[in-house]
Structures are given as structure tokens and as C-alpha cells.
Protein backbone atom coordinates (compact mmCIF):
# COMPACT_ATOMS: atom_id res chain seq x y z
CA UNK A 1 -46.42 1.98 -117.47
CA UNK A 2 -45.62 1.45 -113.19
CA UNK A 3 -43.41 4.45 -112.46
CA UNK A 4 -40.38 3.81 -110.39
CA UNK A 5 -39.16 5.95 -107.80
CA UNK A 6 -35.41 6.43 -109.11
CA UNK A 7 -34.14 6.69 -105.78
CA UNK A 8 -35.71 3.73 -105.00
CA UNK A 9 -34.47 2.19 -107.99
CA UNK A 10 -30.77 2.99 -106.86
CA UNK A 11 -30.71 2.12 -103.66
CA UNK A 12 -32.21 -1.29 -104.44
CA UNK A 13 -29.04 -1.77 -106.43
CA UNK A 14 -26.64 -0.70 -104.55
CA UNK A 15 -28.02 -3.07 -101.68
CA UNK A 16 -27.63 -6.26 -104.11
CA UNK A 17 -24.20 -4.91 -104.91
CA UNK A 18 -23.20 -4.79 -101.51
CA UNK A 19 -25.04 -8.07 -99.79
CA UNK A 20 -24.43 -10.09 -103.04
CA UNK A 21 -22.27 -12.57 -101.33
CA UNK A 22 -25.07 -13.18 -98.49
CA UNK A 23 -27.86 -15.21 -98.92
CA UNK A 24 -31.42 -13.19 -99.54
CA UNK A 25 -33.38 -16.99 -98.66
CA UNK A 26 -35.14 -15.50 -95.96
CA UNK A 27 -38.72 -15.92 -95.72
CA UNK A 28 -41.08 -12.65 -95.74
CA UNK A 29 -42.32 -14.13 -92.45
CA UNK A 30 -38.71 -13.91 -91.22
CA UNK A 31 -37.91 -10.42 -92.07
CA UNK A 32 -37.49 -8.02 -89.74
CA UNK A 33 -40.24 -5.46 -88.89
CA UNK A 34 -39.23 -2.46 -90.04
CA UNK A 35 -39.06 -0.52 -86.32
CA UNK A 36 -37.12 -3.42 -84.44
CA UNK A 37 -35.23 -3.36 -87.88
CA UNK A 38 -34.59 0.40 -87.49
CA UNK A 39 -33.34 0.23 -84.12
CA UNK A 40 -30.81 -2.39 -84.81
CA UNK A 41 -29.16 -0.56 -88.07
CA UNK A 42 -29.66 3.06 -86.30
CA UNK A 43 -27.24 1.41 -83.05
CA UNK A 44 -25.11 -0.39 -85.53
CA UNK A 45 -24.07 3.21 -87.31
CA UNK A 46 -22.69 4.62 -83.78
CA UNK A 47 -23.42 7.93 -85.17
CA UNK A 48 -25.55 10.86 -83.09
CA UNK A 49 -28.45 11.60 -83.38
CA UNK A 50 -27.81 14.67 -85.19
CA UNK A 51 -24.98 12.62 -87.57
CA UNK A 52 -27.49 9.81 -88.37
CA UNK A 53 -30.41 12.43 -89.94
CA UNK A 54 -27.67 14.51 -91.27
CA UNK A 55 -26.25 11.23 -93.15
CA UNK A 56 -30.30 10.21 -93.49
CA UNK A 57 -31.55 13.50 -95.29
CA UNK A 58 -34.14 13.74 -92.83
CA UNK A 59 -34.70 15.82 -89.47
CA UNK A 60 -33.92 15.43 -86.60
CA UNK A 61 -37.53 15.54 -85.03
CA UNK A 62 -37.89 12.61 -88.05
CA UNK A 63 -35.37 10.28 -86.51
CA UNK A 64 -37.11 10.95 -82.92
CA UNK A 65 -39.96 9.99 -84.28
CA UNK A 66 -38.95 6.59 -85.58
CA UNK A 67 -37.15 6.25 -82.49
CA UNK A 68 -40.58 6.78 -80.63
CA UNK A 69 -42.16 4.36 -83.39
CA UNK A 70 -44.46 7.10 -83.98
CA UNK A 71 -43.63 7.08 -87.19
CA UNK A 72 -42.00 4.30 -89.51
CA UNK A 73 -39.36 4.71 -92.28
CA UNK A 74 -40.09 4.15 -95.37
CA UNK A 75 -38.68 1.13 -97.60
CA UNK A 76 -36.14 3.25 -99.25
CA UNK A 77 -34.89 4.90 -95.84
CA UNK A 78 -34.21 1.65 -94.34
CA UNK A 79 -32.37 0.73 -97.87
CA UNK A 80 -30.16 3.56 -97.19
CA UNK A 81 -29.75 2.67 -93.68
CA UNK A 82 -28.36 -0.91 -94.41
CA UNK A 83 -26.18 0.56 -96.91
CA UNK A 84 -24.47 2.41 -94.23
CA UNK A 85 -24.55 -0.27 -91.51
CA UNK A 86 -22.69 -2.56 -94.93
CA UNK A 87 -20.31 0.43 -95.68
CA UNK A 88 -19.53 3.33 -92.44
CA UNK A 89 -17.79 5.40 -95.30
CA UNK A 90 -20.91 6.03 -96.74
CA UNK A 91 -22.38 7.57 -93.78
CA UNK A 92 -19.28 10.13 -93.84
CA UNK A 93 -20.03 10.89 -97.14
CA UNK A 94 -23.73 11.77 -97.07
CA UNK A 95 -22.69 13.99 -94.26
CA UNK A 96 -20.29 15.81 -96.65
């Protein structure tokens, strides 16, 4: 049996709740890579830097390190990320 990262799991649905009304036809060719992707969702929050890994559950250093493209985020971080470029309120709330 394929385990399934529950977290993964959730934030998959919650993104097809959210975008349901827009059209997932793009091509895998035509998707985003995932640091050009990051920089457009972490500019679209207009959180700081310090508000964004707060909201994120991550460091810091971590978001500096995307920033640098040093490091990339994962598939569920960029998820999450979406979901709070979709929805700002959830980006308050995470920071609760």
C-alpha cells in the first residue's frame, strides 16, 4: 500500500476546492518551474519576510534560501503557498 503524506493529502484538496472554477488544462510543459513559480506567489502575498515563513512553518534562513534558489520548495510548500496567494486570510491565520 503507497503511503500518503496527509498533509499532502490536504492541501491537494483544499487547492481543488479553491481553483475549482479555473481551468487545470495546462500542459506539464506549461507549468511553472517551481522557483520562478515561488517568486511570483511569495510577491503576490505582500507579506515580510519574517510574515511569509511565519505563515509558511518554515525559517527564515529557509525562505532566503528559496529566494537565493539554493534551495527549492517542496510540492506541498508551494500548495500552501497558492492557497494563500487564492485566500490572504489564510496567511493571517497560519500566523495566529
Amino acid at each position: 500500500m503507497e503511503y500518503k503524506d496527509p498533509m499532502y493529502e490536504l492541501l491537494s484538496n483544499l487547492e481543488q476546492i479553491v481553483f475549482k472554477d479555473k481551468q487545470q488544462t495546462m500542459a506539464l510543459n506549461d507549468k511553472p518551474n517551481a522557483f520562478s513559480e515561488f517568486e511570483q506567489l511569495r510577491k503576490s502575498t505582500g507579506l515580510k519576510i519574517d510574515d511569509f515563513a511565519r505563515a509558511m512553518g518554515v525559517s527564515v534562513a529557509m525562505v532566503q534560501e528559496w529566494e537565493s534558489k539554493r534551495l527549492r520548495p517542496s510540492n506541498t510548500e508551494l500548495k500552501l503557498m497558492r492557497l494563500m496567494q487564492a485566500n490572504p486570510t489564510i496567511s493571517k491565520q497560519l500566523m495566529e
